[in-house]
C-alpha atoms as a PDB file:
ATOM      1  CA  UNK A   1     -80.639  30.479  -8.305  1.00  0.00           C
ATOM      2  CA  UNK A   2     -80.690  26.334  -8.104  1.00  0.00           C
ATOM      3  CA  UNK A   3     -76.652  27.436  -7.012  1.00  0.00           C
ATOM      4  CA  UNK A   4     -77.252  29.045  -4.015  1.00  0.00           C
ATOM      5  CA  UNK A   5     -78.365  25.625  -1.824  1.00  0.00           C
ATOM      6  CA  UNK A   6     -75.842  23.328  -4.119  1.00  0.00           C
ATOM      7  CA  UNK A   7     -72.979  26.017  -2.461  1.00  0.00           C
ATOM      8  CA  UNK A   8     -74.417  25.981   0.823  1.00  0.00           C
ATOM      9  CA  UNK A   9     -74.406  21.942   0.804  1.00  0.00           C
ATOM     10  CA  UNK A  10     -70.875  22.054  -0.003  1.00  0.00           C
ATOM     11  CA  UNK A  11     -69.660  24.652   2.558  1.00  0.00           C
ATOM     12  CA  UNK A  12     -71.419  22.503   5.053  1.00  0.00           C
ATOM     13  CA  UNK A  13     -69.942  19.142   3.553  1.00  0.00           C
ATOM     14  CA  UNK A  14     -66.398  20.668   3.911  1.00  0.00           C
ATOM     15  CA  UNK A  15     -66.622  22.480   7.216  1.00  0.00           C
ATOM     16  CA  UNK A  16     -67.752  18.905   9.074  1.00  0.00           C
ATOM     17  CA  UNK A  17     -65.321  17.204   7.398  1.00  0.00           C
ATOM     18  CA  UNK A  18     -62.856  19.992   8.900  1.00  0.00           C
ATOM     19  CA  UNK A  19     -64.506  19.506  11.999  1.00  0.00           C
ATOM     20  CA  UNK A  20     -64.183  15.775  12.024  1.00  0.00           C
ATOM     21  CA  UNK A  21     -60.252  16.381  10.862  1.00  0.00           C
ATOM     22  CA  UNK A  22     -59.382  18.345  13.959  1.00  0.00           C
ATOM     23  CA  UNK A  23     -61.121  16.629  16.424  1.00  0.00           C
ATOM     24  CA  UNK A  24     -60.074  13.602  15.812  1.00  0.00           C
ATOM     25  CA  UNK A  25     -56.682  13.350  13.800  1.00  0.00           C
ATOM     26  CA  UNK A  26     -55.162  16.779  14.555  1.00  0.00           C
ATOM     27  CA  UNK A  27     -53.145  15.770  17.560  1.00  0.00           C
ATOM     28  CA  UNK A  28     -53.187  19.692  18.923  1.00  0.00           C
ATOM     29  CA  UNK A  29     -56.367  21.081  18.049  1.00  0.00           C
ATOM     30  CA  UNK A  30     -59.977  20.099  19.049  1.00  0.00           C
ATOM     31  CA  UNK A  31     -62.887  21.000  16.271  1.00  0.00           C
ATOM     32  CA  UNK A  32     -64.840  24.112  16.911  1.00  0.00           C
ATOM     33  CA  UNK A  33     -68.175  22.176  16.148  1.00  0.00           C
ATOM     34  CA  UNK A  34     -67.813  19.828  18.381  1.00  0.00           C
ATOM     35  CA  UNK A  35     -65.969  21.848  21.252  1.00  0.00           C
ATOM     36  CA  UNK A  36     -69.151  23.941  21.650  1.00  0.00           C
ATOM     37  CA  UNK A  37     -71.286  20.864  21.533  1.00  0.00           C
ATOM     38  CA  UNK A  38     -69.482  18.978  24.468  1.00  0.00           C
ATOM     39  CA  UNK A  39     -69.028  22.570  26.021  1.00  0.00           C
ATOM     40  CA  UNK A  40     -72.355  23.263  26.330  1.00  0.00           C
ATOM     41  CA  UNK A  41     -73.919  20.146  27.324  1.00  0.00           C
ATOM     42  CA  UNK A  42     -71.386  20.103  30.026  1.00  0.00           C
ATOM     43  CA  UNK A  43     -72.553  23.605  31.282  1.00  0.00           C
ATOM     44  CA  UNK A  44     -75.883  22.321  30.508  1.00  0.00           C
ATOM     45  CA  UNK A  45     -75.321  18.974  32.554  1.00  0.00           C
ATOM     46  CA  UNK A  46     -74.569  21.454  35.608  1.00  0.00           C
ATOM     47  CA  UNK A  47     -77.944  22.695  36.117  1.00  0.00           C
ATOM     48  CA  UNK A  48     -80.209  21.850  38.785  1.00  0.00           C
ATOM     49  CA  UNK A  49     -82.614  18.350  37.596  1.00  0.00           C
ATOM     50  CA  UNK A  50     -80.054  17.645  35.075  1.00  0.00           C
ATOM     51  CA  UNK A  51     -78.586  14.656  36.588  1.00  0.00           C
ATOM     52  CA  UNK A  52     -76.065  14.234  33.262  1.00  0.00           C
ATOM     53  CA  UNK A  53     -72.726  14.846  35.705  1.00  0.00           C
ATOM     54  CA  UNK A  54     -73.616  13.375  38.910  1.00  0.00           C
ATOM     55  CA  UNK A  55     -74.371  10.243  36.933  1.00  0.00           C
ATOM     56  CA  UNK A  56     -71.009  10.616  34.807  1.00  0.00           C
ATOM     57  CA  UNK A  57     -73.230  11.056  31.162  1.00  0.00           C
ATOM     58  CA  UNK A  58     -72.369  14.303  30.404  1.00  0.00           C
ATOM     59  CA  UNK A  59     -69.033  12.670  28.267  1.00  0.00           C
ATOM     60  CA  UNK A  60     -70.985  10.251  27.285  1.00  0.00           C
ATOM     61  CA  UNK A  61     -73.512  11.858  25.948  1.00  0.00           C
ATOM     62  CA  UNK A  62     -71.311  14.689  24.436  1.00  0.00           C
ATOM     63  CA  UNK A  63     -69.920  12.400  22.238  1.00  0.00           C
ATOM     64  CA  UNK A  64     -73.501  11.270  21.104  1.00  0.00           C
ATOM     65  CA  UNK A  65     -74.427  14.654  20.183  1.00  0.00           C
ATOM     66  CA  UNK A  66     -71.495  15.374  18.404  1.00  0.00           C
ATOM     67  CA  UNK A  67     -71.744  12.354  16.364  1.00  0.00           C
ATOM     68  CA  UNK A  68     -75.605  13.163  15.866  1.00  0.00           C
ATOM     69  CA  UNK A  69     -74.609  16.387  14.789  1.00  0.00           C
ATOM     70  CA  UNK A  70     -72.063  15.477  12.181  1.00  0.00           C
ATOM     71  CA  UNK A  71     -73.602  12.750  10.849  1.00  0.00           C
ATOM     72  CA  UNK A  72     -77.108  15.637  10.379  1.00  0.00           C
ATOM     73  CA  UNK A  73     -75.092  18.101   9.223  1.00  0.00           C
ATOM     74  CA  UNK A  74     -73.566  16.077   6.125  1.00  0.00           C
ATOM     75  CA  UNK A  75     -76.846  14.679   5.661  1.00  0.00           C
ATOM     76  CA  UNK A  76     -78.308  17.607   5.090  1.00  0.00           C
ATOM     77  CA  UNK A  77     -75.533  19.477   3.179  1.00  0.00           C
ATOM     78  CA  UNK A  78     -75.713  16.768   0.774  1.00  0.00           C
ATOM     79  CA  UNK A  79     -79.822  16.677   0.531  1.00  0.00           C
ATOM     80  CA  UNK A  80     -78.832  20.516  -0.794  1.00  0.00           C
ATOM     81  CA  UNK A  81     -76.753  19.556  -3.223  1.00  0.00           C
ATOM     82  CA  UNK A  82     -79.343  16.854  -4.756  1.00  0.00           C
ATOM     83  CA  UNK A  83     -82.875  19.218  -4.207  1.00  0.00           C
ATOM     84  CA  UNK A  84     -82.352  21.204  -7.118  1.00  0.00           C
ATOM     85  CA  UNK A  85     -81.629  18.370  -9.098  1.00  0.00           C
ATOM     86  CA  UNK A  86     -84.795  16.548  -8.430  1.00  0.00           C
ATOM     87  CA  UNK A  87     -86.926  14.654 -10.161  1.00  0.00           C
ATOM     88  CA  UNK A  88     -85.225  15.064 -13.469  1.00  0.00           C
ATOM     89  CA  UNK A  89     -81.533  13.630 -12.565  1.00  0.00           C
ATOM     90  CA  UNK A  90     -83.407  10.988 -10.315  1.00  0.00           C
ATOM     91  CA  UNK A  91     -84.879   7.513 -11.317  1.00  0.00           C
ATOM     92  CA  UNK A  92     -87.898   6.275  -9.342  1.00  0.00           C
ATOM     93  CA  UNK A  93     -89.301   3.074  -8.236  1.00  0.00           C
ATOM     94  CA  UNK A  94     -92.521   2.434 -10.618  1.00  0.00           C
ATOM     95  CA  UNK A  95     -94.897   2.792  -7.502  1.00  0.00           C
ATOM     96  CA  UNK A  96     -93.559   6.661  -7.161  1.00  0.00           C
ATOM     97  CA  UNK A  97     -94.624   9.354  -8.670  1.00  0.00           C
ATOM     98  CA  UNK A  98     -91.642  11.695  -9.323  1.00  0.00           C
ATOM     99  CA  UNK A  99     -93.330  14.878  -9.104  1.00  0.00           C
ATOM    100  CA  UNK A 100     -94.619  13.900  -5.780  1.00  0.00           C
ATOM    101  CA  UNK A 101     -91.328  13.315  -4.740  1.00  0.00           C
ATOM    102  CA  UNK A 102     -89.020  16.094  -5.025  1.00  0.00           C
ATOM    103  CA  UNK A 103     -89.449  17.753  -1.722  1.00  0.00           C
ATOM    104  CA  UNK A 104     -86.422  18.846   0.596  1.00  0.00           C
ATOM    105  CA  UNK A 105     -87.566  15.780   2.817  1.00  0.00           C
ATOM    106  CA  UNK A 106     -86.982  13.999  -0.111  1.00  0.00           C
ATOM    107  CA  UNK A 107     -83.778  14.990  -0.948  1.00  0.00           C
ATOM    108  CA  UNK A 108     -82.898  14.477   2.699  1.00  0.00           C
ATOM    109  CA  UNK A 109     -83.938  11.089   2.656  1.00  0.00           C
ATOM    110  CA  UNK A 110     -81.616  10.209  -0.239  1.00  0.00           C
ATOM    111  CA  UNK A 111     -79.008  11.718   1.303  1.00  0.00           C
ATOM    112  CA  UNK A 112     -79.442   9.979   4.508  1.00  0.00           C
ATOM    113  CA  UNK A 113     -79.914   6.428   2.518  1.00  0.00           C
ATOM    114  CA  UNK A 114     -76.717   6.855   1.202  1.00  0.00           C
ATOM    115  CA  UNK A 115     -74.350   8.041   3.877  1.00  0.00           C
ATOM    116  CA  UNK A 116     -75.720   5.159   5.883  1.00  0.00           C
ATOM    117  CA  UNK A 117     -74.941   2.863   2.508  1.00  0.00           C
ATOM    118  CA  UNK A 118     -78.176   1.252   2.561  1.00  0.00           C
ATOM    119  CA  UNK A 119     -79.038   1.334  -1.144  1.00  0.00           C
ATOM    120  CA  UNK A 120     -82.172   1.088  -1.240  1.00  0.00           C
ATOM    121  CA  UNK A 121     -82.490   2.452  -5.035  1.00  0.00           C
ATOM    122  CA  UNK A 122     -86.104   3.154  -4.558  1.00  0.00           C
ATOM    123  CA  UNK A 123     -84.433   7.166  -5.700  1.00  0.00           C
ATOM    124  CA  UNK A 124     -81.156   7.471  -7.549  1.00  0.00           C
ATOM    125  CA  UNK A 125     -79.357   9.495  -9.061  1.00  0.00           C
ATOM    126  CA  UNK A 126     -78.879   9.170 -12.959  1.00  0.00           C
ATOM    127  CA  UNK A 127     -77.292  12.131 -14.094  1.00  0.00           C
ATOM    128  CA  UNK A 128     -73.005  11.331 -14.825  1.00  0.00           C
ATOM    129  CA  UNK A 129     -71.793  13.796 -12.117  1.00  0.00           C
ATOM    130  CA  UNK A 130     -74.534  12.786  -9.807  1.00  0.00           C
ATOM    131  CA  UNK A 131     -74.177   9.593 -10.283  1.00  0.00           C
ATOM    132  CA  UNK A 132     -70.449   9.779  -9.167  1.00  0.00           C
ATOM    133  CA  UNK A 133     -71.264  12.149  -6.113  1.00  0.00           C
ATOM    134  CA  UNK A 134     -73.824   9.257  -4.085  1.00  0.00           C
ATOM    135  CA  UNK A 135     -70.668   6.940  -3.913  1.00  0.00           C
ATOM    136  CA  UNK A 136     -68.184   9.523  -2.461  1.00  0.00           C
ATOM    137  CA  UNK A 137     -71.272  10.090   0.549  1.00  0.00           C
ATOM    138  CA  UNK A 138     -71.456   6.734   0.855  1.00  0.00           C
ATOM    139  CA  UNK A 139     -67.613   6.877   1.187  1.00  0.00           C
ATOM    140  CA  UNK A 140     -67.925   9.969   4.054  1.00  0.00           C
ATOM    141  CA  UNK A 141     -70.437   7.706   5.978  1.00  0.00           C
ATOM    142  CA  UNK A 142     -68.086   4.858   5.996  1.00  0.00           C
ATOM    143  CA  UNK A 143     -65.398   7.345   7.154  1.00  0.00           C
ATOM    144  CA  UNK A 144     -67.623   9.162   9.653  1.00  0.00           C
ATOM    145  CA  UNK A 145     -68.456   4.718  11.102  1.00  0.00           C
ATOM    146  CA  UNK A 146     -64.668   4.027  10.944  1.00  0.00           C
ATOM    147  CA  UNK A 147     -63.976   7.195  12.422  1.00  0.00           C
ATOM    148  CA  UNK A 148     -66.543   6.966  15.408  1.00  0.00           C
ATOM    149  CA  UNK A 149     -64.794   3.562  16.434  1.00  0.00           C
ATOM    150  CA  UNK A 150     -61.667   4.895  16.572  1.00  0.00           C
ATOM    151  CA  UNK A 151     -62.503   8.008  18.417  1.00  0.00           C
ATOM    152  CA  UNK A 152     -64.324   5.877  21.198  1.00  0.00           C
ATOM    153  CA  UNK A 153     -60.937   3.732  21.463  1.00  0.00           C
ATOM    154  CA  UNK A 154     -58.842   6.610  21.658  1.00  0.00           C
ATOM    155  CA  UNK A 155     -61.105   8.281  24.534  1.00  0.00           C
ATOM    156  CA  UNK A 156     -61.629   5.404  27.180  1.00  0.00           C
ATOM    157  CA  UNK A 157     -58.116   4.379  27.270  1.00  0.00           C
ATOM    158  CA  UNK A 158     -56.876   7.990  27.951  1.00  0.00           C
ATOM    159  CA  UNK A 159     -59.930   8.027  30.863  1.00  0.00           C
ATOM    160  CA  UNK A 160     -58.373   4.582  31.999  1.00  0.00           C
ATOM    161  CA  UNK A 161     -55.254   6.520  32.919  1.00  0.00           C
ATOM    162  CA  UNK A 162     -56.091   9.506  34.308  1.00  0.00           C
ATOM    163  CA  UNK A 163     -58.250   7.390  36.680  1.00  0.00           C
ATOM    164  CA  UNK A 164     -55.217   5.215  37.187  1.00  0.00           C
ATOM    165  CA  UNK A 165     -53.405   8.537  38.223  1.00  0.00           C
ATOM    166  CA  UNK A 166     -55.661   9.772  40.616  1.00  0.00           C
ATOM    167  CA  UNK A 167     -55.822   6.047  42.366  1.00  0.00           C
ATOM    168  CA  UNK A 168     -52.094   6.385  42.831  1.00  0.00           C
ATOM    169  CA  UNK A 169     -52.496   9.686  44.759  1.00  0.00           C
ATOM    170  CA  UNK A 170     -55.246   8.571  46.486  1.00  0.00           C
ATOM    171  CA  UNK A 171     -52.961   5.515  48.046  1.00  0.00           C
ATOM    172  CA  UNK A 172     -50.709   7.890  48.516  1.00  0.00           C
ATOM    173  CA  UNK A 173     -52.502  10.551  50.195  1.00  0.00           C
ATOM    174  CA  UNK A 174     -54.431   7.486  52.319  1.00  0.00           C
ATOM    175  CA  UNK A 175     -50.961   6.108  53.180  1.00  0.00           C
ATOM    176  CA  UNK A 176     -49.797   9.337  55.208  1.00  0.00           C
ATOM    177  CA  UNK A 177     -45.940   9.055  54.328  1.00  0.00           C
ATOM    178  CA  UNK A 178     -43.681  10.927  56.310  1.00  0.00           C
ATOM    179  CA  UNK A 179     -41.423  13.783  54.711  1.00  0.00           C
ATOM    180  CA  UNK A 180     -38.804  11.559  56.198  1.00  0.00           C
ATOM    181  CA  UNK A 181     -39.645   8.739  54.436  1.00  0.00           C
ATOM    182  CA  UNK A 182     -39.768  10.630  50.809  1.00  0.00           C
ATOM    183  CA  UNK A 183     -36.736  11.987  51.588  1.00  0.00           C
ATOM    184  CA  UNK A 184     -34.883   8.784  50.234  1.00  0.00           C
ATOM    185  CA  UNK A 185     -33.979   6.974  46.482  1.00  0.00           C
ATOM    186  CA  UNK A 186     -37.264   5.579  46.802  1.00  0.00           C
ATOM    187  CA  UNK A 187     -39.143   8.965  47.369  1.00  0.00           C
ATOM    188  CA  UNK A 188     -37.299   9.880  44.408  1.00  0.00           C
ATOM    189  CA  UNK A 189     -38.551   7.477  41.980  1.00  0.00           C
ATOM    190  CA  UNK A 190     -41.934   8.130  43.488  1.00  0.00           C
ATOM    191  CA  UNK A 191     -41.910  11.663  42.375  1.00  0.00           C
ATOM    192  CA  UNK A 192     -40.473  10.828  38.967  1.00  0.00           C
ATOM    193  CA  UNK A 193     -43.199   7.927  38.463  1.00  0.00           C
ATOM    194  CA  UNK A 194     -45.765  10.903  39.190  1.00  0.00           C
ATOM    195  CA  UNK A 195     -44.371  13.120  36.857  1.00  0.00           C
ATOM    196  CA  UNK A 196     -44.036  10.930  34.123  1.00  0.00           C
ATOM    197  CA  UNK A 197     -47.903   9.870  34.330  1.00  0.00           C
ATOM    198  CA  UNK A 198     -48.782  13.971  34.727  1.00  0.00           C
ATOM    199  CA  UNK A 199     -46.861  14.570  31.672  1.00  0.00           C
ATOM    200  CA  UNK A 200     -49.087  11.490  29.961  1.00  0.00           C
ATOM    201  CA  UNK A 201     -52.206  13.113  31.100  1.00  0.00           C
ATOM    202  CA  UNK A 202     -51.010  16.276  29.862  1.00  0.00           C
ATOM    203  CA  UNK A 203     -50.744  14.950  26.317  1.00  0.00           C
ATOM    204  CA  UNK A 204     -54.171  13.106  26.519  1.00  0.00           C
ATOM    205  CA  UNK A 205     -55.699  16.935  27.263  1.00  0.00           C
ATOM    206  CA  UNK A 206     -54.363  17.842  23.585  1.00  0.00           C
ATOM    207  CA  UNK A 207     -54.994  14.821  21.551  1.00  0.00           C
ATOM    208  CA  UNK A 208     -58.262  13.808  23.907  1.00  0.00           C
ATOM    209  CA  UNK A 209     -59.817  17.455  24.734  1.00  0.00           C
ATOM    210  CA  UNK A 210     -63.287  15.579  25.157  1.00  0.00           C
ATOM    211  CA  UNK A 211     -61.872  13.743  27.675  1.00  0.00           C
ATOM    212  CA  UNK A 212     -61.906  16.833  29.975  1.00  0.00           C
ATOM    213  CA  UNK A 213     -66.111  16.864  30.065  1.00  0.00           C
ATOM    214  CA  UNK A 214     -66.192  13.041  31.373  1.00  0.00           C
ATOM    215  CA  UNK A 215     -67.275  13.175  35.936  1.00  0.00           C
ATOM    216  CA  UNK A 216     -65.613  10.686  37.804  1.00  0.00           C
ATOM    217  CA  UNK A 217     -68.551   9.638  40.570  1.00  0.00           C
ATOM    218  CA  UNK A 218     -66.055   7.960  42.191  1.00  0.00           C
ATOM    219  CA  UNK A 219     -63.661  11.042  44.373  1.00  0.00           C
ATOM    220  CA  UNK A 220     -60.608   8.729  44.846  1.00  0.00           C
ATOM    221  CA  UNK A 221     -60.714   8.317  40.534  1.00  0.00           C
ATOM    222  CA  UNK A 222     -61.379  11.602  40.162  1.00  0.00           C
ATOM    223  CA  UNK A 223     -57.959  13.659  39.397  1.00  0.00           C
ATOM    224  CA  UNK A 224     -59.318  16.896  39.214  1.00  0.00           C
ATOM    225  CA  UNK A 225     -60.283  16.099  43.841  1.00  0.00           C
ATOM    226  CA  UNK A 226     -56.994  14.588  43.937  1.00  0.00           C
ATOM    227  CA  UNK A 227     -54.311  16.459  42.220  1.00  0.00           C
ATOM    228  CA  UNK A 228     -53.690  18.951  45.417  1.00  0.00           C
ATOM    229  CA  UNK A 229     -51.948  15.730  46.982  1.00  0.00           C
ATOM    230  CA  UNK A 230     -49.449  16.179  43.906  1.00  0.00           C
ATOM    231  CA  UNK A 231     -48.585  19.536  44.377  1.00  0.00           C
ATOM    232  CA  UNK A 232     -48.612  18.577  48.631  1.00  0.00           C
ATOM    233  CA  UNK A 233     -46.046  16.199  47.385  1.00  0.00           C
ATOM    234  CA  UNK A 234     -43.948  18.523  45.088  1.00  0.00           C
ATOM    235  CA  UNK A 235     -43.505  21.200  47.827  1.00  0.00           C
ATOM    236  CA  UNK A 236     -42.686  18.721  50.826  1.00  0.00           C
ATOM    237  CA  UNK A 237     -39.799  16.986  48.565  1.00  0.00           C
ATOM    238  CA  UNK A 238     -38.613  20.536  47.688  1.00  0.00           C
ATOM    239  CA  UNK A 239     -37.592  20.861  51.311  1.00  0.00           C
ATOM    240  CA  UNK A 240     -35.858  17.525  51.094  1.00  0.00           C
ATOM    241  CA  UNK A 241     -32.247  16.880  51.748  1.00  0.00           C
ATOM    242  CA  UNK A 242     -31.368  14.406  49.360  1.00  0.00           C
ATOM    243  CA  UNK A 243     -30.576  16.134  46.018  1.00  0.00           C
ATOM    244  CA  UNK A 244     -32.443  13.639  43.653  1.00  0.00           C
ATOM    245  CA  UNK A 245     -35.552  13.890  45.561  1.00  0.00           C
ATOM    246  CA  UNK A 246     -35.260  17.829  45.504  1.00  0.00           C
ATOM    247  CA  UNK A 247     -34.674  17.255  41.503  1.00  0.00           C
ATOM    248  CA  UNK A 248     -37.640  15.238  41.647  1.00  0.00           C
ATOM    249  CA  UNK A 249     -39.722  17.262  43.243  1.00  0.00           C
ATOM    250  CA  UNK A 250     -38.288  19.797  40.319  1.00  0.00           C
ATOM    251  CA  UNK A 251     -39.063  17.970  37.402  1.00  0.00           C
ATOM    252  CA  UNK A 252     -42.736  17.187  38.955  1.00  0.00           C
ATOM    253  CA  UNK A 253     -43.548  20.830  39.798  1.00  0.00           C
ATOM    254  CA  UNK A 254     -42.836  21.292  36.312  1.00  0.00           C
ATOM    255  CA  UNK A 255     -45.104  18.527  35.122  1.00  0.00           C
ATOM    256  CA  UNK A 256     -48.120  20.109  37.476  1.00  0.00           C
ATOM    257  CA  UNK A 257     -47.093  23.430  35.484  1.00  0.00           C
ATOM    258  CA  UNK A 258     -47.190  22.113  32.016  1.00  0.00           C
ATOM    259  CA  UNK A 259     -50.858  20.769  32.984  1.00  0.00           C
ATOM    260  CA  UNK A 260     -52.084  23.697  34.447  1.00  0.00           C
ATOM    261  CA  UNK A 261     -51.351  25.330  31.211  1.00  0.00           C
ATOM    262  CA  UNK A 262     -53.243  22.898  28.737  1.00  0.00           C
ATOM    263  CA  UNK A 263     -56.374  23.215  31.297  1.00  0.00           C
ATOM    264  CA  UNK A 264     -56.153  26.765  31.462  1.00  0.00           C
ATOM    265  CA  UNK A 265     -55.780  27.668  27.417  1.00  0.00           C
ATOM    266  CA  UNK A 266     -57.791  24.498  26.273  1.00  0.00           C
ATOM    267  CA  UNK A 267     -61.150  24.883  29.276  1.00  0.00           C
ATOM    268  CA  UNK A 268     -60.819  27.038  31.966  1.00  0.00           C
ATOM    269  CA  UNK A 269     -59.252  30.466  31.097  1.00  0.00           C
ATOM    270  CA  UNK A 270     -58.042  31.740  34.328  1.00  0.00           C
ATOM    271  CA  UNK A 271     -55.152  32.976  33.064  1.00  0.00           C
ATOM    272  CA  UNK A 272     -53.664  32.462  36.835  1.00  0.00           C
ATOM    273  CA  UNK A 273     -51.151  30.388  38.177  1.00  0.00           C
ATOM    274  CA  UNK A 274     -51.110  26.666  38.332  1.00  0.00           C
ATOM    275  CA  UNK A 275     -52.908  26.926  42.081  1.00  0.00           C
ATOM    276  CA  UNK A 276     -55.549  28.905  40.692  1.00  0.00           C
ATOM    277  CA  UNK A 277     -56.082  26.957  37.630  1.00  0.00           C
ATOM    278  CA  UNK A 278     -56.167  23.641  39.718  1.00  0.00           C
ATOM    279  CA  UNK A 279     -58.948  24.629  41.863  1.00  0.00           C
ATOM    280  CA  UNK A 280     -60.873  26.094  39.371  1.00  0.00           C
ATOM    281  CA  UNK A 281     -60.955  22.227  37.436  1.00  0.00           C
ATOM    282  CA  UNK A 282     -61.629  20.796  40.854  1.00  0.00           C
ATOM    283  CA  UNK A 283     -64.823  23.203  41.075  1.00  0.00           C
ATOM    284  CA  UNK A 284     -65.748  22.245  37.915  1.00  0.00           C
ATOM    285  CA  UNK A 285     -65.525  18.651  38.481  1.00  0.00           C
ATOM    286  CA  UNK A 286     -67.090  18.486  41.877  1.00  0.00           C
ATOM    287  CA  UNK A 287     -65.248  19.787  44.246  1.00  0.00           C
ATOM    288  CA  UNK A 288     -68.490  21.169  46.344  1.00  0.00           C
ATOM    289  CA  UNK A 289     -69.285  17.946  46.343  1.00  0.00           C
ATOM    290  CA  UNK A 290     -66.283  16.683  48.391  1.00  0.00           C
ATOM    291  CA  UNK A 291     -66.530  19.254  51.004  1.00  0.00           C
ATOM    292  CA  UNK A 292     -70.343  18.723  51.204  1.00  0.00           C
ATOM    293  CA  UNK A 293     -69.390  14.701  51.916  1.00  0.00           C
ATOM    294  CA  UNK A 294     -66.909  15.541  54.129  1.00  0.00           C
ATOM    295  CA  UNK A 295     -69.111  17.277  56.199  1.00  0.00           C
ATOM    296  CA  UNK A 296     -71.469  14.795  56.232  1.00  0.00           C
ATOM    297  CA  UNK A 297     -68.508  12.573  57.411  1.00  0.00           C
ATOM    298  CA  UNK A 298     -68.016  15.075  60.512  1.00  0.00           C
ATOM    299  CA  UNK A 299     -65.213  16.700  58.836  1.00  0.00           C
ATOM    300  CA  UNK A 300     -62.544  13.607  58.389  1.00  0.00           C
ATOM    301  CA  UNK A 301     -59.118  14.822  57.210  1.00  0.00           C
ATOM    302  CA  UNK A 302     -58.733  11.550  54.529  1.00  0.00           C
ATOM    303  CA  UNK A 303     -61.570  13.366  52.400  1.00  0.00           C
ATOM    304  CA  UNK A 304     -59.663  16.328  51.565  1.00  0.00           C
ATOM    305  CA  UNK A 305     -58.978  15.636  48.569  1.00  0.00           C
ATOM    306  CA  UNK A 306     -58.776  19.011  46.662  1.00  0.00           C
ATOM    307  CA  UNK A 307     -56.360  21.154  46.097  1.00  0.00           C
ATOM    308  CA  UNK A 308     -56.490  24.110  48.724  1.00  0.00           C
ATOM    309  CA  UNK A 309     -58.757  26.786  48.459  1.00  0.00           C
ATOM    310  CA  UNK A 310     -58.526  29.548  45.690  1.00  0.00           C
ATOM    311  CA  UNK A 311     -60.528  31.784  43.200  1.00  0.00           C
ATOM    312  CA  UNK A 312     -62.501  30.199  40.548  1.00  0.00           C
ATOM    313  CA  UNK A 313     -61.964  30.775  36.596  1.00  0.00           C
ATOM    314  CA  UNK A 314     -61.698  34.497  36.072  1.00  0.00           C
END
């Protein structure tokens, strides 16, 4: 039955490697491995004495895990595939005794030497097909490095601009312009700016779904607190007079739409409209903890920075 743990090394091989496709060069789809990881340590982050959120290391630290968890997982599908092979397709350093040595720990520590390309040769393989099967691991970990690095430079600069978003509403919230004053050219390539950076953020949501589980301390960075000025925005240039600030205020309604659907299907599954859906991210990013400030503040209007009231996810 030596087959039984050589298939289940493989099947575990292949499905992190399908993971690690889809989460980080499928541009649509976000691997089920580590969705649940980042999912739950977010939920877990929430808890009372977890400070993960309020201190923004729940992304952080969901990236950690899923890298931890890959990088285990391979290890150990491939210290399956060399156990039942062990000690007779294995050389050993003179000071080991290869009886002694040809325990799953063992066969885990092999495995672990060579994804992390050490070569330590203290155990290896000697058997032909073995002997061709250490270098492809060695190969994975070298992937699994190169693929890490490029992950973490794909993330941050997709954080960078969603932060950058919810400055720009923030200055524009803070500067109070009049519906008079957005009813003009210049209120109309306002709105179109904002849409074009909403439709941005709504592509780093599908290529970036990780991106979702990192807290913004900070409420005038944090989009989820200020997209409600966007919508505030949308419906005031509606009523405008000037036809390309009404188109504008089209085309960025639209935007806020298009959003509210990739936060919906990908995270929050309200299944409502985009009104719903909006304050259910802002409750999951905080939003108690606006109101809570702004209370503390004696109730100043410039803290509102929410979208209005509504049910949570369903």
């Amino acid at each position: 039955m030596s087959w039984l743990p050589i298939l289940a090394g493989v099947l575990l091989v292949l499905f992190v490697l399908r993971d690690l496709f889809q989460t980080l060069w499928h541009p649509t789809r976000h691997g089920g491995l580590s969705r649940l990881v980042m999912m739950s340590l977010w939920r877990l982050s929430a808890r009372r004495g977890l400070r993960w959120r309020p201190a923004g290391l729940a992304g952080p630290m969901g990236m950690v895990a899923v890298l931890a968890v890959w990088a285990l997982t391979v290890s150990v599908g491939w210290a399956l595939i060399y156990w039942p092979h062990m000690p007779d397709d294995f050389s050993y350093a003179s000071e080991l005794v290869p009886s002694e040595h040809a325990t799953p720990v063992d066969a885990l520590y092999v495995s672990l030497v060579t994804l992390a390309t050490l070569g330590l040769g203290d155990i290896a393989p000697t058997s032909g097909w073995l002997r061709l099967l250490a270098p492809l691991e060695a190969l994975v970990g070298f992937v699994l490095l190169s693929a890490t690095v490029a992950w973490i430079l794909g993330v941050y600069p997709a954080l960078a601009r969603r932060r950058a978003l919810a400055l720009r509403l923030s200055h524009m919230r803070r500067s109070r312009a009049t519906a008079r004053a957005l009813d003009s050219d210049g209120g109309a390539a306002l709105l179109d700016g904002l849409a074009s950076a909403l439709s941005t953020i709504t592509v780093d949501f599908l290529q970036y779904p990780e991106s979702y589980y990192f807290y913004d301390v900070d409420e005038r960075t944090s989009l989820p607190l200020q997209l409600g000025h966007a919508v505030e925005l949308a419906d005031q240039a509606a009523r405008a007079r000037h036809p390309d600030v009404r188109l504008s205020a089209s085309v960025l309604r639209t935007a806020l739409e298009d959003l509210a659907v990739v936060l919906d299907e990908r995270f929050l599954r309200t299944e409502g409209a985009p009104g719903r859906v909006f304050a259910a991210y802002a409750d999951d990013h905080g939003r108690g903890r606006a109101r809570n400030r702004r209370r503390g503040r004696g109730g100043a209007a410039d803290t509102d920075t929410g979208p209005g009231p509504g049910p949570g996810p369903a």
